[in-house]
C-alpha atoms as a PDB file:
ATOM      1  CA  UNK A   1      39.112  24.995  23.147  1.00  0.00           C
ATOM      2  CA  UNK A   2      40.058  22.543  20.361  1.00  0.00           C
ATOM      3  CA  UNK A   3      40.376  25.504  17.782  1.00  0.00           C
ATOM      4  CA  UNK A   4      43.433  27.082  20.451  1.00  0.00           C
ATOM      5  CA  UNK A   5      46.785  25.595  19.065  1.00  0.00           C
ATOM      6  CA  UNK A   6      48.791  23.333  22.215  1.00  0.00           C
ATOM      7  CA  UNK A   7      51.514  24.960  24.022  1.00  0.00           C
ATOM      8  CA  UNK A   8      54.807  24.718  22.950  1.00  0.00           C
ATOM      9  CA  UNK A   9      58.052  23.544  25.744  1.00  0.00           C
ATOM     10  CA  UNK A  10      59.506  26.948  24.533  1.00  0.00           C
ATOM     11  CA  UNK A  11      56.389  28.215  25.845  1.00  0.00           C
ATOM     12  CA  UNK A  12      56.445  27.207  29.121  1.00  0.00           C
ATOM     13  CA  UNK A  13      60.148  27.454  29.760  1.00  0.00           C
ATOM     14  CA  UNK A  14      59.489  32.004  28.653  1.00  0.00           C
ATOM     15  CA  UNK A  15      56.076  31.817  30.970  1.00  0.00           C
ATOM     16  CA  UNK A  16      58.569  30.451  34.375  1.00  0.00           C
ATOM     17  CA  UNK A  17      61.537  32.422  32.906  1.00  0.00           C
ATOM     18  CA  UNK A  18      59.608  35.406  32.673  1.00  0.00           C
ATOM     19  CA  UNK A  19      57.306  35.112  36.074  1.00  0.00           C
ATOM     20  CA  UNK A  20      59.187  32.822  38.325  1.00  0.00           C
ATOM     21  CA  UNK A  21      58.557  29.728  40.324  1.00  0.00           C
ATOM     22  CA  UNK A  22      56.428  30.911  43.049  1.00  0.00           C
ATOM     23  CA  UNK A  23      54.634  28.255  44.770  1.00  0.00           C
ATOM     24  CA  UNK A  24      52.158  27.537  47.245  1.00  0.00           C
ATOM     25  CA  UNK A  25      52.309  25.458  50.357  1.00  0.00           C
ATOM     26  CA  UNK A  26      49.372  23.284  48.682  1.00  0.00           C
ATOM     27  CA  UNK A  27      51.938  22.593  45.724  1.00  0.00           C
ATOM     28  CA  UNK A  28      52.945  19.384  45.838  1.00  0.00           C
ATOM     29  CA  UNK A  29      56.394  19.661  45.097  1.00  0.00           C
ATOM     30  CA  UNK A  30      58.382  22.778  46.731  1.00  0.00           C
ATOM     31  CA  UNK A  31      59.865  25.677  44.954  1.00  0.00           C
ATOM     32  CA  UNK A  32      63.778  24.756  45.397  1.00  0.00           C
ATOM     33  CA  UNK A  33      63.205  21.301  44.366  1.00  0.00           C
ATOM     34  CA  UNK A  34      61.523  22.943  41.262  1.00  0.00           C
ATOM     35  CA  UNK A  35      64.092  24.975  40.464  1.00  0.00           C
ATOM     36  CA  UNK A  36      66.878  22.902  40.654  1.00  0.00           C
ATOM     37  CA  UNK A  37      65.175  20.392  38.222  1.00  0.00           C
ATOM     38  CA  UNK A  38      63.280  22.828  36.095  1.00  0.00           C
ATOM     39  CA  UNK A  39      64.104  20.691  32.856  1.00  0.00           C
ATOM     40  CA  UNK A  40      62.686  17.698  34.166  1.00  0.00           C
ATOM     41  CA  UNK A  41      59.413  19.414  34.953  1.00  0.00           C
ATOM     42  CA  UNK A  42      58.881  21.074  32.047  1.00  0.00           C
ATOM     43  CA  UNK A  43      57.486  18.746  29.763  1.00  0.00           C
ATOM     44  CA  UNK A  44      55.389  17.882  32.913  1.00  0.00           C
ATOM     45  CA  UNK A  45      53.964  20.991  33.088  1.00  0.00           C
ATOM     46  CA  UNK A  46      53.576  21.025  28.937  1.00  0.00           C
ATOM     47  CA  UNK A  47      51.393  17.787  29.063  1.00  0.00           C
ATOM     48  CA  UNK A  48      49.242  19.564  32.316  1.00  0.00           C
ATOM     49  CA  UNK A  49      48.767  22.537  29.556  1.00  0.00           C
ATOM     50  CA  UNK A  50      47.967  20.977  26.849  1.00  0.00           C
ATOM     51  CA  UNK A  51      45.553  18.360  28.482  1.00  0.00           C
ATOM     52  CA  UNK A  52      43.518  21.373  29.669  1.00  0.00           C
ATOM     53  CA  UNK A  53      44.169  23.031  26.287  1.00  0.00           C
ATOM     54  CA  UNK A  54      42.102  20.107  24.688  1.00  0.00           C
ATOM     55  CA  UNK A  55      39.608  19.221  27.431  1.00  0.00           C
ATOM     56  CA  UNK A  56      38.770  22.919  29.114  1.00  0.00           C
ATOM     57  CA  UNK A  57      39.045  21.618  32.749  1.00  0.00           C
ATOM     58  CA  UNK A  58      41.003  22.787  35.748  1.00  0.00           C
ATOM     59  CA  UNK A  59      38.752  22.559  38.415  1.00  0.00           C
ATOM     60  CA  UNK A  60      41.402  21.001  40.692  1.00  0.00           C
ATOM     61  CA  UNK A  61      44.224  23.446  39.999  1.00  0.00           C
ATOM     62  CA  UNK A  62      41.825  26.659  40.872  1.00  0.00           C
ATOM     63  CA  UNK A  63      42.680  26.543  44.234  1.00  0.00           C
ATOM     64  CA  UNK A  64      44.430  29.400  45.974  1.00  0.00           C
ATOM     65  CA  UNK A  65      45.579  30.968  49.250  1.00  0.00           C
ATOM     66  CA  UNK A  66      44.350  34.214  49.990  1.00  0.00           C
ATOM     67  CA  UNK A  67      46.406  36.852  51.701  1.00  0.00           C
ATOM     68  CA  UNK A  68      45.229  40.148  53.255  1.00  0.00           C
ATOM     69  CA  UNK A  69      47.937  43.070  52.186  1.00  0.00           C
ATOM     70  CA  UNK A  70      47.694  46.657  53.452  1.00  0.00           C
ATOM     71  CA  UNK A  71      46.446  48.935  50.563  1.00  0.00           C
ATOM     72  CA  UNK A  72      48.713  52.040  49.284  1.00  0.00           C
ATOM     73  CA  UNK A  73      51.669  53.141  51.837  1.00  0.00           C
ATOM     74  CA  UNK A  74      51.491  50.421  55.123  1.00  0.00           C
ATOM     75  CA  UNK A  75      52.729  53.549  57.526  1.00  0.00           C
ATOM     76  CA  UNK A  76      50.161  55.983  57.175  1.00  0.00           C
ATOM     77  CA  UNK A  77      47.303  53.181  56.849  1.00  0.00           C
ATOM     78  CA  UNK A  78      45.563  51.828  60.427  1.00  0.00           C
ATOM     79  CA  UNK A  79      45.852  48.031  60.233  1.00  0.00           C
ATOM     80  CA  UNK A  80      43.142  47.929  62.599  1.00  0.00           C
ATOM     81  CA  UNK A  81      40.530  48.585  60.127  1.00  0.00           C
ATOM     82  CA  UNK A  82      39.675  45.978  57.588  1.00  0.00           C
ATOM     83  CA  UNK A  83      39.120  48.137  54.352  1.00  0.00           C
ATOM     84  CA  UNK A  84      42.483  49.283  54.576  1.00  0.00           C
ATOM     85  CA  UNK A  85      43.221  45.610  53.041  1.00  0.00           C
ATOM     86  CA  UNK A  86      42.981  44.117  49.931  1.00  0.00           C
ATOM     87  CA  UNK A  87      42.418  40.320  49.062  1.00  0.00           C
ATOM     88  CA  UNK A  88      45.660  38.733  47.077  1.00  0.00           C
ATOM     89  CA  UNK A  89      45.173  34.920  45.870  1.00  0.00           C
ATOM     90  CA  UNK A  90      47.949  33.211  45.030  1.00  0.00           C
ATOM     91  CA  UNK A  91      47.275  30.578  42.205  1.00  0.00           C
ATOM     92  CA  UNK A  92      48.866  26.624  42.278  1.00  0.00           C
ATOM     93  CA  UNK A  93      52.123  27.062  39.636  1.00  0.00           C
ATOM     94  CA  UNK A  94      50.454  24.446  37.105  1.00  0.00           C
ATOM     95  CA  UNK A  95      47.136  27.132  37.397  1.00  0.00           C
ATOM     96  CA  UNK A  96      49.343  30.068  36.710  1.00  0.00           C
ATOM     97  CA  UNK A  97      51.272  28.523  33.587  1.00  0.00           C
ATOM     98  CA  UNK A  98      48.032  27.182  32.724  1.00  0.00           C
ATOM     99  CA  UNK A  99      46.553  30.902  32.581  1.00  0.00           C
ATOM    100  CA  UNK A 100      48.927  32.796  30.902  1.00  0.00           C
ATOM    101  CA  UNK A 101      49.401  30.441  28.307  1.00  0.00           C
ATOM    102  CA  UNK A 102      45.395  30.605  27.812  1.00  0.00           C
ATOM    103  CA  UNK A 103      45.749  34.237  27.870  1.00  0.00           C
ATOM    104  CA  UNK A 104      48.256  34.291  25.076  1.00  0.00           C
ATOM    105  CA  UNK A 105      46.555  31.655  22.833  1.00  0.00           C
ATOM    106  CA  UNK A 106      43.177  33.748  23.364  1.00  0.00           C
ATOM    107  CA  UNK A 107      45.123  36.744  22.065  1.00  0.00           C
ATOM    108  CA  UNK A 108      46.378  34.734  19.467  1.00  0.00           C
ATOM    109  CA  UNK A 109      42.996  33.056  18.095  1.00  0.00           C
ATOM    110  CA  UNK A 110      41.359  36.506  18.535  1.00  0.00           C
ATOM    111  CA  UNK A 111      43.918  38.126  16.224  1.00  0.00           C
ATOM    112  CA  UNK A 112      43.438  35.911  13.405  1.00  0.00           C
ATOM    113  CA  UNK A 113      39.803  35.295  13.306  1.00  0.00           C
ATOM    114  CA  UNK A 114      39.266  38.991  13.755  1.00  0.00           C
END
Protein backbone atom coordinates (compact mmCIF):
# COMPACT_ATOMS: atom_id res chain seq x y z
CA UNK A 1 0.00 0.00 0.00
CA UNK A 2 2.98 2.36 0.48
CA UNK A 3 3.29 2.85 -3.42
CA UNK A 4 -0.78 4.39 -3.23
CA UNK A 5 -0.33 8.26 -2.76
CA UNK A 6 -2.37 9.54 0.88
CA UNK A 7 -5.68 11.05 0.54
CA UNK A 8 -6.08 14.47 0.15
CA UNK A 9 -8.91 16.76 2.69
CA UNK A 10 -10.32 17.73 -0.80
CA UNK A 11 -10.70 14.16 -1.13
CA UNK A 12 -12.69 13.33 1.54
CA UNK A 13 -14.80 16.44 1.70
CA UNK A 14 -16.02 15.19 -2.69
CA UNK A 15 -16.30 11.33 -1.25
CA UNK A 16 -19.19 12.77 1.79
CA UNK A 17 -20.29 15.53 -0.66
CA UNK A 18 -20.86 13.17 -3.27
CA UNK A 19 -22.35 9.99 -1.13
CA UNK A 20 -23.65 11.46 2.04
CA UNK A 21 -23.32 10.91 5.72
CA UNK A 22 -25.13 7.78 6.25
CA UNK A 23 -24.34 6.16 9.42
CA UNK A 24 -24.85 3.22 11.39
CA UNK A 25 -26.20 2.77 14.85
CA UNK A 26 -22.63 1.15 15.71
CA UNK A 27 -21.08 4.64 14.64
CA UNK A 28 -19.93 6.25 17.36
CA UNK A 29 -20.91 9.59 16.73
CA UNK A 30 -24.55 10.15 15.06
CA UNK A 31 -25.29 11.45 11.67
CA UNK A 32 -26.74 15.09 12.69
CA UNK A 33 -23.96 15.69 14.97
CA UNK A 34 -21.76 14.83 11.87
CA UNK A 35 -23.24 16.99 9.75
CA UNK A 36 -23.46 19.94 11.58
CA UNK A 37 -19.64 19.77 12.30
CA UNK A 38 -18.50 18.21 9.08
CA UNK A 39 -15.29 20.54 9.05
CA UNK A 40 -14.18 19.47 12.26
CA UNK A 41 -14.32 15.83 11.27
CA UNK A 42 -12.76 15.95 8.27
CA UNK A 43 -9.27 15.97 8.92
CA UNK A 44 -10.36 13.18 11.39
CA UNK A 45 -11.51 11.12 8.91
CA UNK A 46 -8.22 12.16 6.56
CA UNK A 47 -5.78 10.85 9.31
CA UNK A 48 -8.28 7.39 9.65
CA UNK A 49 -7.51 7.22 5.64
CA UNK A 50 -4.34 7.75 5.42
CA UNK A 51 -3.26 5.58 8.50
CA UNK A 52 -4.87 2.64 6.66
CA UNK A 53 -3.43 4.00 3.39
CA UNK A 54 0.12 3.31 4.92
CA UNK A 55 -0.49 0.31 7.18
CA UNK A 56 -3.32 -1.86 5.06
CA UNK A 57 -5.52 -2.54 8.17
CA UNK A 58 -9.18 -2.03 8.88
CA UNK A 59 -10.17 -4.93 10.55
CA UNK A 60 -12.18 -2.93 13.12
CA UNK A 61 -14.05 -0.67 10.71
CA UNK A 62 -15.38 -3.88 8.53
CA UNK A 63 -18.21 -4.20 10.51
CA UNK A 64 -21.70 -3.84 9.12
CA UNK A 65 -25.45 -4.24 9.65
CA UNK A 66 -27.17 -6.35 7.37
CA UNK A 67 -30.65 -5.64 6.14
CA UNK A 68 -33.04 -7.98 4.28
CA UNK A 69 -34.82 -5.80 1.26
CA UNK A 70 -37.52 -7.26 -1.01
CA UNK A 71 -35.99 -7.94 -4.51
CA UNK A 72 -37.53 -6.14 -7.80
CA UNK A 73 -41.22 -4.54 -7.28
CA UNK A 74 -42.25 -5.20 -3.19
CA UNK A 75 -46.17 -5.59 -4.43
CA UNK A 76 -46.11 -8.36 -6.65
CA UNK A 77 -43.27 -10.24 -4.52
CA UNK A 78 -44.58 -12.73 -1.40
CA UNK A 79 -42.61 -11.54 1.64
CA UNK A 80 -43.25 -14.80 3.04
CA UNK A 81 -40.65 -16.50 1.11
CA UNK A 82 -37.05 -15.83 1.85
CA UNK A 83 -35.48 -15.74 -1.75
CA UNK A 84 -37.60 -13.00 -2.57
CA UNK A 85 -34.86 -10.98 -0.38
CA UNK A 86 -31.64 -9.81 -0.88
CA UNK A 87 -28.81 -9.18 1.78
CA UNK A 88 -27.81 -5.18 2.00
CA UNK A 89 -24.75 -4.36 4.48
CA UNK A 90 -24.36 -1.16 5.44
CA UNK A 91 -20.60 -0.23 6.04
CA UNK A 92 -19.28 2.09 9.36
CA UNK A 93 -18.83 5.86 7.53
CA UNK A 94 -14.89 5.78 8.28
CA UNK A 95 -15.14 2.04 6.21
CA UNK A 96 -17.02 3.63 3.40
CA UNK A 97 -14.65 6.80 2.93
CA UNK A 98 -11.99 4.43 3.56
CA UNK A 99 -13.19 2.29 0.39
CA UNK A 100 -13.85 4.60 -2.11
CA UNK A 101 -10.87 6.44 -1.61
CA UNK A 102 -8.95 2.90 -2.03
CA UNK A 103 -11.00 2.39 -5.01
CA UNK A 104 -9.93 5.61 -6.61
CA UNK A 105 -6.19 5.41 -5.68
CA UNK A 106 -6.29 1.67 -7.13
CA UNK A 107 -7.63 3.21 -10.33
CA UNK A 108 -5.14 5.69 -10.12
CA UNK A 109 -1.87 3.44 -9.50
CA UNK A 110 -3.31 1.02 -12.12
CA UNK A 111 -3.42 3.77 -14.75
CA UNK A 112 0.04 4.78 -14.49
CA UNK A 113 1.90 1.63 -14.04
CA UNK A 114 -0.11 0.16 -16.85
Amino acid sequence: MKNLRPATEDEIKSIIIKFGLKCLPEDPIPAKLLTNSFDIFVSIWLELVNLFLEHGSNECLKSAMIYPLLKGIDSILNTRILKNYRPVSNLQLVGQIIERVLGTSLDEHVDNNN
